[in-house]
N, C-alpha and C. Protein backbone atom coordinates (compact mmCIF):
# COMPACT_ATOMS: atom_id res chain seq x y z
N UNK A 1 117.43 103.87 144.07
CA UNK A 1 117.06 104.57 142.87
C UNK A 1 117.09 103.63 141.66
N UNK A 2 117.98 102.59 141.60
CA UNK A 2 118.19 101.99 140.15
C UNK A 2 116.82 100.93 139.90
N UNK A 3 116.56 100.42 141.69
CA UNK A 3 115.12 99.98 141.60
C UNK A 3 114.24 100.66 140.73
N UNK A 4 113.92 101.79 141.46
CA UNK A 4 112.72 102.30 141.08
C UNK A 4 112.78 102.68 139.44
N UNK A 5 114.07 103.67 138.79
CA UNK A 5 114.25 103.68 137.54
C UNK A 5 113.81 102.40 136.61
N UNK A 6 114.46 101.30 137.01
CA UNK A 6 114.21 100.21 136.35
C UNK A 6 112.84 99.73 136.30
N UNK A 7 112.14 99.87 137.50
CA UNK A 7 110.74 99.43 137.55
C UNK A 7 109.72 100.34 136.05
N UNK A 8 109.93 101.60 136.58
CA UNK A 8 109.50 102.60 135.76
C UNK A 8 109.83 102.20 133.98
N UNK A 9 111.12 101.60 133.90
CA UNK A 9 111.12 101.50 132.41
C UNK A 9 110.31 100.04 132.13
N UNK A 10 110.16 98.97 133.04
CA UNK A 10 109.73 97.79 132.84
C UNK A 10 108.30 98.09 132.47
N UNK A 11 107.93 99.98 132.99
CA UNK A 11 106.02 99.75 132.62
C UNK A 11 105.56 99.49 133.84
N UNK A 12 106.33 99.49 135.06
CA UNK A 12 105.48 99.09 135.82
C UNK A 12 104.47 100.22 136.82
N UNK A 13 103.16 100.27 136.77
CA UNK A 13 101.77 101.00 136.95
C UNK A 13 102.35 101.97 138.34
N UNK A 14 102.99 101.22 139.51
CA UNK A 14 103.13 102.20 140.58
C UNK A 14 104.57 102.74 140.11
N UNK A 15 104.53 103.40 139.48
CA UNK A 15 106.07 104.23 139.03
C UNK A 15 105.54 104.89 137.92
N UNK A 16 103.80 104.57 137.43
CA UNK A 16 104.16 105.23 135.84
C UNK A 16 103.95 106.87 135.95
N UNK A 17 104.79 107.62 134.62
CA UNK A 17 104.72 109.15 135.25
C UNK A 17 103.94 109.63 133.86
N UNK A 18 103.64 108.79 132.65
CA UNK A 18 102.95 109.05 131.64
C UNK A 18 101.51 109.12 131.50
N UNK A 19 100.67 110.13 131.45
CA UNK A 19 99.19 110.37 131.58
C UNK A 19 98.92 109.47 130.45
N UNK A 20 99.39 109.22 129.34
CA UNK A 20 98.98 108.46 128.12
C UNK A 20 98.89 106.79 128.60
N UNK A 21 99.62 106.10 129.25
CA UNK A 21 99.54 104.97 129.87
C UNK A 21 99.09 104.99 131.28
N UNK A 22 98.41 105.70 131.32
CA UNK A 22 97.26 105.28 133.04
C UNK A 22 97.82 106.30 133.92
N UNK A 23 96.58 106.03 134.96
CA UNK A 23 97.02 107.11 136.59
C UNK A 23 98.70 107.61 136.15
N UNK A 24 98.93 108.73 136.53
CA UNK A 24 100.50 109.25 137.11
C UNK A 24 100.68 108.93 138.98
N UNK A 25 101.77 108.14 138.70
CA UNK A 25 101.66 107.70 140.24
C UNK A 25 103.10 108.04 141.00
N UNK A 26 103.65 109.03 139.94
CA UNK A 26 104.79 109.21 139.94
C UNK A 26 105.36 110.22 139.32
N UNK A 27 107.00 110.48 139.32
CA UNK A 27 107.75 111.54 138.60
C UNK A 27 108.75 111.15 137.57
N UNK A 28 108.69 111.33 136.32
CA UNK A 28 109.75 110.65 135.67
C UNK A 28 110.92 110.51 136.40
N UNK A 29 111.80 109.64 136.55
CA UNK A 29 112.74 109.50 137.37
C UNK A 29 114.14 109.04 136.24
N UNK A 30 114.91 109.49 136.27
CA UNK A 30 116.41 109.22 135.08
C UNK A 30 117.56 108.84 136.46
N UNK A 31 118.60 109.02 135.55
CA UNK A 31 120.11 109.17 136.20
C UNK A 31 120.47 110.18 135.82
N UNK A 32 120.26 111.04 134.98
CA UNK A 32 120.93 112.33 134.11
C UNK A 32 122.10 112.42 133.49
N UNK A 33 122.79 113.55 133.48
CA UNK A 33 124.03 113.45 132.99
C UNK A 33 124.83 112.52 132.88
N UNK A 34 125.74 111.87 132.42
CA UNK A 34 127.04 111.56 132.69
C UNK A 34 128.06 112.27 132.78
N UNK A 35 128.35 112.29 134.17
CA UNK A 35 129.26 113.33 134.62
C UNK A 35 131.18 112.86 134.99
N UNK A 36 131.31 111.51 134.55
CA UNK A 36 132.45 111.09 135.08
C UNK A 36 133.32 111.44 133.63
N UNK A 37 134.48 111.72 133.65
CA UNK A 37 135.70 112.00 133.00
C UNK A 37 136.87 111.41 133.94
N UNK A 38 138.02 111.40 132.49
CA UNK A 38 139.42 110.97 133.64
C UNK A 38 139.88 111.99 133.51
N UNK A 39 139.84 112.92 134.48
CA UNK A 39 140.41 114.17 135.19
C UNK A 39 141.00 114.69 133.76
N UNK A 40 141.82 115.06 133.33
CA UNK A 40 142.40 116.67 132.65
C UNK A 40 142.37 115.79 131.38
N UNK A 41 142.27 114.46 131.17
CA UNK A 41 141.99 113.77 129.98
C UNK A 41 140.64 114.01 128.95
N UNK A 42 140.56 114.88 128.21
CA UNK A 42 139.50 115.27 127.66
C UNK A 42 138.69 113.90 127.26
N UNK A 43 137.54 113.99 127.33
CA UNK A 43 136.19 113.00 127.05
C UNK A 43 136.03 113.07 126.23
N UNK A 44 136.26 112.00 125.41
CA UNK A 44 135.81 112.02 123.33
C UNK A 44 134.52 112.20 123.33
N UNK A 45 133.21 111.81 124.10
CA UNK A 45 132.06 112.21 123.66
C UNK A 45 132.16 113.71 123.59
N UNK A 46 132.13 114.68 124.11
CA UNK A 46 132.06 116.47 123.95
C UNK A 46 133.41 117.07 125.24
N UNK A 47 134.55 116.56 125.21
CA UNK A 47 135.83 116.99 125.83
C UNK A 47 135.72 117.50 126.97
N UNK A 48 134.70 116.86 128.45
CA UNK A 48 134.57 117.55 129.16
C UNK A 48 135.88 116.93 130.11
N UNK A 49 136.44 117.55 130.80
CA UNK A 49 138.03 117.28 131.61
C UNK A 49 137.33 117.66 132.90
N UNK A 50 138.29 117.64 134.09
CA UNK A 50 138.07 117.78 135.47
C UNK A 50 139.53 118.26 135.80
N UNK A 51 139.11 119.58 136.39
CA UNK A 51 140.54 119.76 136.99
C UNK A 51 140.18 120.55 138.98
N UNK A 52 141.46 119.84 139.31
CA UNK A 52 141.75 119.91 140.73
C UNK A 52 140.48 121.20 141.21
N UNK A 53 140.88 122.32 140.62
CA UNK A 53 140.68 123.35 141.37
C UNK A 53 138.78 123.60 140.87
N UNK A 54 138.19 122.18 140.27
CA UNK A 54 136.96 122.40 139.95
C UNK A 54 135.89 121.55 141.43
N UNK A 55 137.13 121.36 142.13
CA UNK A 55 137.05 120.92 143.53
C UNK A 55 137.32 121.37 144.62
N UNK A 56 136.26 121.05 145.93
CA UNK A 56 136.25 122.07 147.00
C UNK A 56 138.10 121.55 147.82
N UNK A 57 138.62 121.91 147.91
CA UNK A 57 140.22 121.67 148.80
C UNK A 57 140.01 120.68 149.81
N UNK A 58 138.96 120.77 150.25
CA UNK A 58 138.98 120.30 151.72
C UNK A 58 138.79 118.67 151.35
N UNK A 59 138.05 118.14 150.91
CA UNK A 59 137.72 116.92 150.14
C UNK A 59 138.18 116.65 149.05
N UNK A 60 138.44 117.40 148.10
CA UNK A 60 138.48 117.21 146.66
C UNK A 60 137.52 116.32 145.99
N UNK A 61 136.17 115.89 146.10
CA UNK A 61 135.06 114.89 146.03
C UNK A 61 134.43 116.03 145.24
N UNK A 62 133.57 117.30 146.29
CA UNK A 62 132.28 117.81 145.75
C UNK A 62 132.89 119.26 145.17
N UNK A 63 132.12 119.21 144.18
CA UNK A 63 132.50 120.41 143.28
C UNK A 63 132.77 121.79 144.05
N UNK A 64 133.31 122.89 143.38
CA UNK A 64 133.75 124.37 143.61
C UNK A 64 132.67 125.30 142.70
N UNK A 65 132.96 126.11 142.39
CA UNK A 65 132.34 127.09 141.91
C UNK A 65 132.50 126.68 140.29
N UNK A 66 133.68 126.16 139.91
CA UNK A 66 133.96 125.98 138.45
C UNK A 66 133.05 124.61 138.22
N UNK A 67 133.11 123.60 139.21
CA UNK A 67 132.39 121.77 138.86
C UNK A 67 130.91 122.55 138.70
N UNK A 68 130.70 123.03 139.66
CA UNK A 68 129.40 123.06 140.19
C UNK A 68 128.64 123.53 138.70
N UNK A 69 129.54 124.38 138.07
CA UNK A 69 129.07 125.40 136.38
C UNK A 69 129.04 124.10 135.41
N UNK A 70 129.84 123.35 135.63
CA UNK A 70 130.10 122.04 134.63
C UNK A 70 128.95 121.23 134.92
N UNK A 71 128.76 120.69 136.07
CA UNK A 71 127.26 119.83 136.38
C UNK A 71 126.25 120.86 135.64
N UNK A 72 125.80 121.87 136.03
CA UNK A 72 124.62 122.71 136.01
C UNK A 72 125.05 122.63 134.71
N UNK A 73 125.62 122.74 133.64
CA UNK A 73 125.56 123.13 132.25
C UNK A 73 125.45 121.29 131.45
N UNK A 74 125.75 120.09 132.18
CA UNK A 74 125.68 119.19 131.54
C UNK A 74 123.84 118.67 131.96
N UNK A 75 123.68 119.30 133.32
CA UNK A 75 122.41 118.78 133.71
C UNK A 75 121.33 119.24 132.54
N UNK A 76 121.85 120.84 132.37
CA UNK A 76 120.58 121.26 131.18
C UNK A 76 120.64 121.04 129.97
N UNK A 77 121.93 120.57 129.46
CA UNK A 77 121.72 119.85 128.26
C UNK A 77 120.96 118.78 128.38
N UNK A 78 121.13 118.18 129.14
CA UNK A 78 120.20 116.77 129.12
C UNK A 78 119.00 117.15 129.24
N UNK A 79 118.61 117.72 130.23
CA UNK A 79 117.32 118.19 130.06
C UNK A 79 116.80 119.00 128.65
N UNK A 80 117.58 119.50 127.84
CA UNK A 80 116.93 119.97 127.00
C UNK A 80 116.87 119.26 125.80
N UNK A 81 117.45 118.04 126.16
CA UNK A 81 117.59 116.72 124.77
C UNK A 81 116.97 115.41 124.99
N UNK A 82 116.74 115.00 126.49
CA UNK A 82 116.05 113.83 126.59
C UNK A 82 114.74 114.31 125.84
N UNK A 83 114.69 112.82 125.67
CA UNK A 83 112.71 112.67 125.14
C UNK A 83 111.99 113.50 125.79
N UNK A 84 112.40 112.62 127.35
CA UNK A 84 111.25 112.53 128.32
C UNK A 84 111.20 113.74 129.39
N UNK A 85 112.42 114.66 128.71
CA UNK A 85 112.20 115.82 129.87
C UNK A 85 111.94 117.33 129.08
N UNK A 86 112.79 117.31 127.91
CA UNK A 86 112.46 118.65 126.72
C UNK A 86 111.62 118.75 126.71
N UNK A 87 109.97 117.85 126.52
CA UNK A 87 108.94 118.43 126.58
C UNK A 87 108.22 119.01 127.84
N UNK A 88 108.76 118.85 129.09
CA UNK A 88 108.36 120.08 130.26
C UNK A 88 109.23 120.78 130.39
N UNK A 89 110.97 120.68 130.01
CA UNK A 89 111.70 121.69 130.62
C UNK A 89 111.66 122.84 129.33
N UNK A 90 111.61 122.75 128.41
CA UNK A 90 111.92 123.50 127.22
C UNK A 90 110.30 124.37 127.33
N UNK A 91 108.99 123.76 128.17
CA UNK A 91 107.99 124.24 127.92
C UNK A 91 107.79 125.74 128.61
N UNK A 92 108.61 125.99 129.93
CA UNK A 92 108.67 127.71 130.54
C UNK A 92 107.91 126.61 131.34
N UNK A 93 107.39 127.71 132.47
CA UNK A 93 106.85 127.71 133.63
C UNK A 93 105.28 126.87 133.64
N UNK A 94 105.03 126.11 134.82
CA UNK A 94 103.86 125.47 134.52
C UNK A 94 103.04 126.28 135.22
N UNK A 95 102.09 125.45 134.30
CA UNK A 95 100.56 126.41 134.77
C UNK A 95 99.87 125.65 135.93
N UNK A 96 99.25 126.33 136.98
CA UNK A 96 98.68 125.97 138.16
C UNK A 96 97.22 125.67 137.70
N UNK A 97 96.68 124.75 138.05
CA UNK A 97 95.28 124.43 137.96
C UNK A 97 94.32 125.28 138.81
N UNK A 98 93.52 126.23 138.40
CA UNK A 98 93.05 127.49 139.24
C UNK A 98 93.34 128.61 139.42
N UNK A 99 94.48 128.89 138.84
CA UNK A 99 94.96 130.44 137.84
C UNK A 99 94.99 130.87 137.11
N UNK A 100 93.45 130.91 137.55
CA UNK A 100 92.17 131.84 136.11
C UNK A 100 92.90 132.71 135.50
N UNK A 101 93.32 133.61 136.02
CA UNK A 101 93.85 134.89 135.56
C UNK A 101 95.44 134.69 135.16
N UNK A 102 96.23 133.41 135.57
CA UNK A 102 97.27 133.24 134.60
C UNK A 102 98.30 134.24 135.39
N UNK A 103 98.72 134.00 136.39
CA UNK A 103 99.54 135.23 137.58
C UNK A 103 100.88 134.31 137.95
N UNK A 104 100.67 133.31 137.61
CA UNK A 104 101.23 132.29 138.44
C UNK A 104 101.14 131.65 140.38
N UNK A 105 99.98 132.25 140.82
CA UNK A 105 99.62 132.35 142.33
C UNK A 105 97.99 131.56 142.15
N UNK A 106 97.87 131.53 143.25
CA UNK A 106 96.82 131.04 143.42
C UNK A 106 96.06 132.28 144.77
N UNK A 107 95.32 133.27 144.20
CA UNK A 107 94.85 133.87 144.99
C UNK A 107 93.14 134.37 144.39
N UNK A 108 92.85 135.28 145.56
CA UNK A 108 91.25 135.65 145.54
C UNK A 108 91.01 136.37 144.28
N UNK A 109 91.75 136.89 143.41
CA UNK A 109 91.41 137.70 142.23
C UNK A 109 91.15 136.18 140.93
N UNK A 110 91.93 135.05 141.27
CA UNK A 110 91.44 134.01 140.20
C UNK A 110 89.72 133.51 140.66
N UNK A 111 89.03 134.03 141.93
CA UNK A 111 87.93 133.06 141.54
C UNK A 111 87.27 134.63 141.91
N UNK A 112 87.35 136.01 141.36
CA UNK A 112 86.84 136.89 141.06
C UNK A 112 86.67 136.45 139.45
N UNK A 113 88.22 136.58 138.81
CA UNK A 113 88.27 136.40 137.38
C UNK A 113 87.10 135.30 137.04
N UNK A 114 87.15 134.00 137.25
CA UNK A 114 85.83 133.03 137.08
C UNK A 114 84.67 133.65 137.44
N UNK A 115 84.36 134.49 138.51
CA UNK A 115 82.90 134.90 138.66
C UNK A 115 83.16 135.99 137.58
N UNK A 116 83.44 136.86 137.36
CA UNK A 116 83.45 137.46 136.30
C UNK A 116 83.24 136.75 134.65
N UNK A 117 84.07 135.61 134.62
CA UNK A 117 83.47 135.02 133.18
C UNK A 117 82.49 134.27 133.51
N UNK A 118 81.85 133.64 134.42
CA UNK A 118 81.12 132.65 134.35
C UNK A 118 79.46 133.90 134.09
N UNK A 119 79.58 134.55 135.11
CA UNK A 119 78.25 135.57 135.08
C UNK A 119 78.15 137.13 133.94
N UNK A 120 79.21 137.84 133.86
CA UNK A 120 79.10 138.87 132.66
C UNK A 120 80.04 138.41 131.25
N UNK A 121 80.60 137.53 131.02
CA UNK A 121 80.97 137.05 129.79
C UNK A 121 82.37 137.77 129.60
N UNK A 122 83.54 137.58 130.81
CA UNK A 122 84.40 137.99 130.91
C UNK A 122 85.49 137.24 129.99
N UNK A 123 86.88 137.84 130.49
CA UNK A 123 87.86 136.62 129.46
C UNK A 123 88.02 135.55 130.21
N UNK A 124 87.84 134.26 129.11
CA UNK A 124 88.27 133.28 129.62
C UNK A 124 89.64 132.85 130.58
N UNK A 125 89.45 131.76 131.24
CA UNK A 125 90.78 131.65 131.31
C UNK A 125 91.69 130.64 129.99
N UNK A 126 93.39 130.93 129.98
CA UNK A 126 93.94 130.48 128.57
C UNK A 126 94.63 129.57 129.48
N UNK A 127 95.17 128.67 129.09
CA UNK A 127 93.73 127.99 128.63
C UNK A 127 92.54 127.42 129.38
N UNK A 128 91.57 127.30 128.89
CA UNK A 128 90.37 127.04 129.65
C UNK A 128 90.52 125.97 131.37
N UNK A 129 91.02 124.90 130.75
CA UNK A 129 91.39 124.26 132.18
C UNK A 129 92.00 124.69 133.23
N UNK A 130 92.88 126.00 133.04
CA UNK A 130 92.80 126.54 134.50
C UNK A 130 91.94 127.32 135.07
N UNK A 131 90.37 127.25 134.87
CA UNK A 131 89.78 127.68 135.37
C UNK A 131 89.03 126.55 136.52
N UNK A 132 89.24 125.47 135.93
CA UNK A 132 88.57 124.21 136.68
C UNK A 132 89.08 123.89 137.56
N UNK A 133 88.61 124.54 138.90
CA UNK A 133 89.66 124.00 140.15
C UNK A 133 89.27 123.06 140.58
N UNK A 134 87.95 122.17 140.57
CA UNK A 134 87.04 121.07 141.12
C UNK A 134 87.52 120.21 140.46
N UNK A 135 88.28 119.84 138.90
CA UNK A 135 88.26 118.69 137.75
C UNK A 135 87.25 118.38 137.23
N UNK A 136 85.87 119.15 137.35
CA UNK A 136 84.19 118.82 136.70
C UNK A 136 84.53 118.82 134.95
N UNK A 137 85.85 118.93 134.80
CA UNK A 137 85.95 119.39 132.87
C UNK A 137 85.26 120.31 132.10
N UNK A 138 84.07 121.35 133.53
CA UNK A 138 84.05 122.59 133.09
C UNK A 138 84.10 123.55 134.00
N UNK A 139 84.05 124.87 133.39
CA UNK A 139 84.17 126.14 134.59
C UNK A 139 83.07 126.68 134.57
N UNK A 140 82.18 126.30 135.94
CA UNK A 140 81.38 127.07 136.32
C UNK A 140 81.83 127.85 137.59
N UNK A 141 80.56 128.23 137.85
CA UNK A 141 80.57 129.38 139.65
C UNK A 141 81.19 128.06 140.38
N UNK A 142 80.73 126.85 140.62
CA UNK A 142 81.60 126.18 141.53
C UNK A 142 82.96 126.03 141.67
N UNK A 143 83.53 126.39 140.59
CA UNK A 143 85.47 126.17 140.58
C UNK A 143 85.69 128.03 141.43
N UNK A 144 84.89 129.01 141.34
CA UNK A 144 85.14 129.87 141.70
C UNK A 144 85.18 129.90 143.80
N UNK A 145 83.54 128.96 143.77
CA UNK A 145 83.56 128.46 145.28
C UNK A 145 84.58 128.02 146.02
N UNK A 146 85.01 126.83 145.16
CA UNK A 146 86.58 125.69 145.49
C UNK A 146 87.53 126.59 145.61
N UNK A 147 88.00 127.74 144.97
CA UNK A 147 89.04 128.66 144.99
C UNK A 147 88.78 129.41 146.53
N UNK A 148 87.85 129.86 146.75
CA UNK A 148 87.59 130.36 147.79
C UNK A 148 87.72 129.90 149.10
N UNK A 149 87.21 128.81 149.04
CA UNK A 149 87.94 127.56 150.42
C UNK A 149 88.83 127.41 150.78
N UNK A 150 89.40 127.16 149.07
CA UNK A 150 91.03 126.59 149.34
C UNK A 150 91.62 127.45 149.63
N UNK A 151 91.57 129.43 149.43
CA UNK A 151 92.38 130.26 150.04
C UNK A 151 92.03 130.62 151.60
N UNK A 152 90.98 130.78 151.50
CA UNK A 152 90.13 131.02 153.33
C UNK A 152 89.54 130.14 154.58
N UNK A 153 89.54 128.97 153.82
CA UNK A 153 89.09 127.93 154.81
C UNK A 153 90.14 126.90 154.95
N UNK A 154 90.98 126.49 154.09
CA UNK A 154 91.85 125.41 153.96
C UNK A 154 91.45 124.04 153.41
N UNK A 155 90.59 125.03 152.79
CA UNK A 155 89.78 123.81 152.13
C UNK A 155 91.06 122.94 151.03
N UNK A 156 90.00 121.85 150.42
CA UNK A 156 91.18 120.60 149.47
C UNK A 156 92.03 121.78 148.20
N UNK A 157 93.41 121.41 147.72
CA UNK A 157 94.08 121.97 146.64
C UNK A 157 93.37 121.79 145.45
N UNK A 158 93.74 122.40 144.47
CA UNK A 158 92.98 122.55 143.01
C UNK A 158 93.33 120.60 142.62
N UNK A 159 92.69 120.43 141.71
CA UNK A 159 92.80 118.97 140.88
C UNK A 159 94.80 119.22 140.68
N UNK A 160 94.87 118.00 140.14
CA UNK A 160 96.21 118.13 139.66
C UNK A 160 95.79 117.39 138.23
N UNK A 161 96.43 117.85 137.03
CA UNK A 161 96.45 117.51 135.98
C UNK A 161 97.72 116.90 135.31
């Protein structure tokens, strides 16, 4: 891992996860939290301590029910303060490329919804690019076709954006 992290900050192209600097060939990749403390010794950065019973008995290594609340609550701070992750984790749920209708699924009513806007002047999809399941950068009857494959034939997945 410290490879690949490091590669990724050097810029290097097969690791990059930024659409603004070329292909995504990758996933932002961190270390996250800092999770080490000296046990019941409060941590001058924000006083996080460790105590015995925040550990499973059998090992005393991997967390209990109490560590496990301490990771999960330091993991989402970070996530909600890095640069590089607040802007997808803070954003809610992502949108699927081809869920016209905005359901969160990918089924036969999104390339109804497209034949419906493309031919009687239905609602768009919000935003427009999930209607483009091909990546043509517009929505015609063909992104409605591609939807149709991809649920009944096994045809290729929507673009990824």
């Amino acid at each position: 891992m410290r490879w690949l992290i490091e590669a990724q900050i050097s810029g290097n192209d097969s690791v990059n996860f930024d659409p603004a600097l070329g292909v995504v060939n990758s996933p932002w990749l961190a270390w996250g939290p800092y999770l080490w403390a000296d046990g019941v010794v409060p941590r001058a950065l924000d006083s996080l301590q460790w105590f015995c019973s925040d550990f499973i008995t059998v090992d005393g290594t991997h967390p209990d029910t109490s560590g496990r609340a301490k990771v999960a609550d330091l993991l989402e701070q970070f996530f909600k303060t890095s640069d590089y992750s607040k802007v997808w984790f803070l954003k809610g749920p992502v949108a699927v490329v081809g869920d016209a209708d905005g359901n969160g699924q990918l089924t036969i009513s999104d390339a109804v919804y497209l034949i419906n806007y493309v031919f009687s002047g239905g609602p768009s999809p919000d935003p427009i690019d999930l209607g483009d399941a091909d990546c043509t950068r517009t929505v015609t009857i063909s992104d409605a076709v591609y939807l149709i494959r991809y649920i009944f034939a096994g045809g290729p997945a929507p673009c990824r954006r």
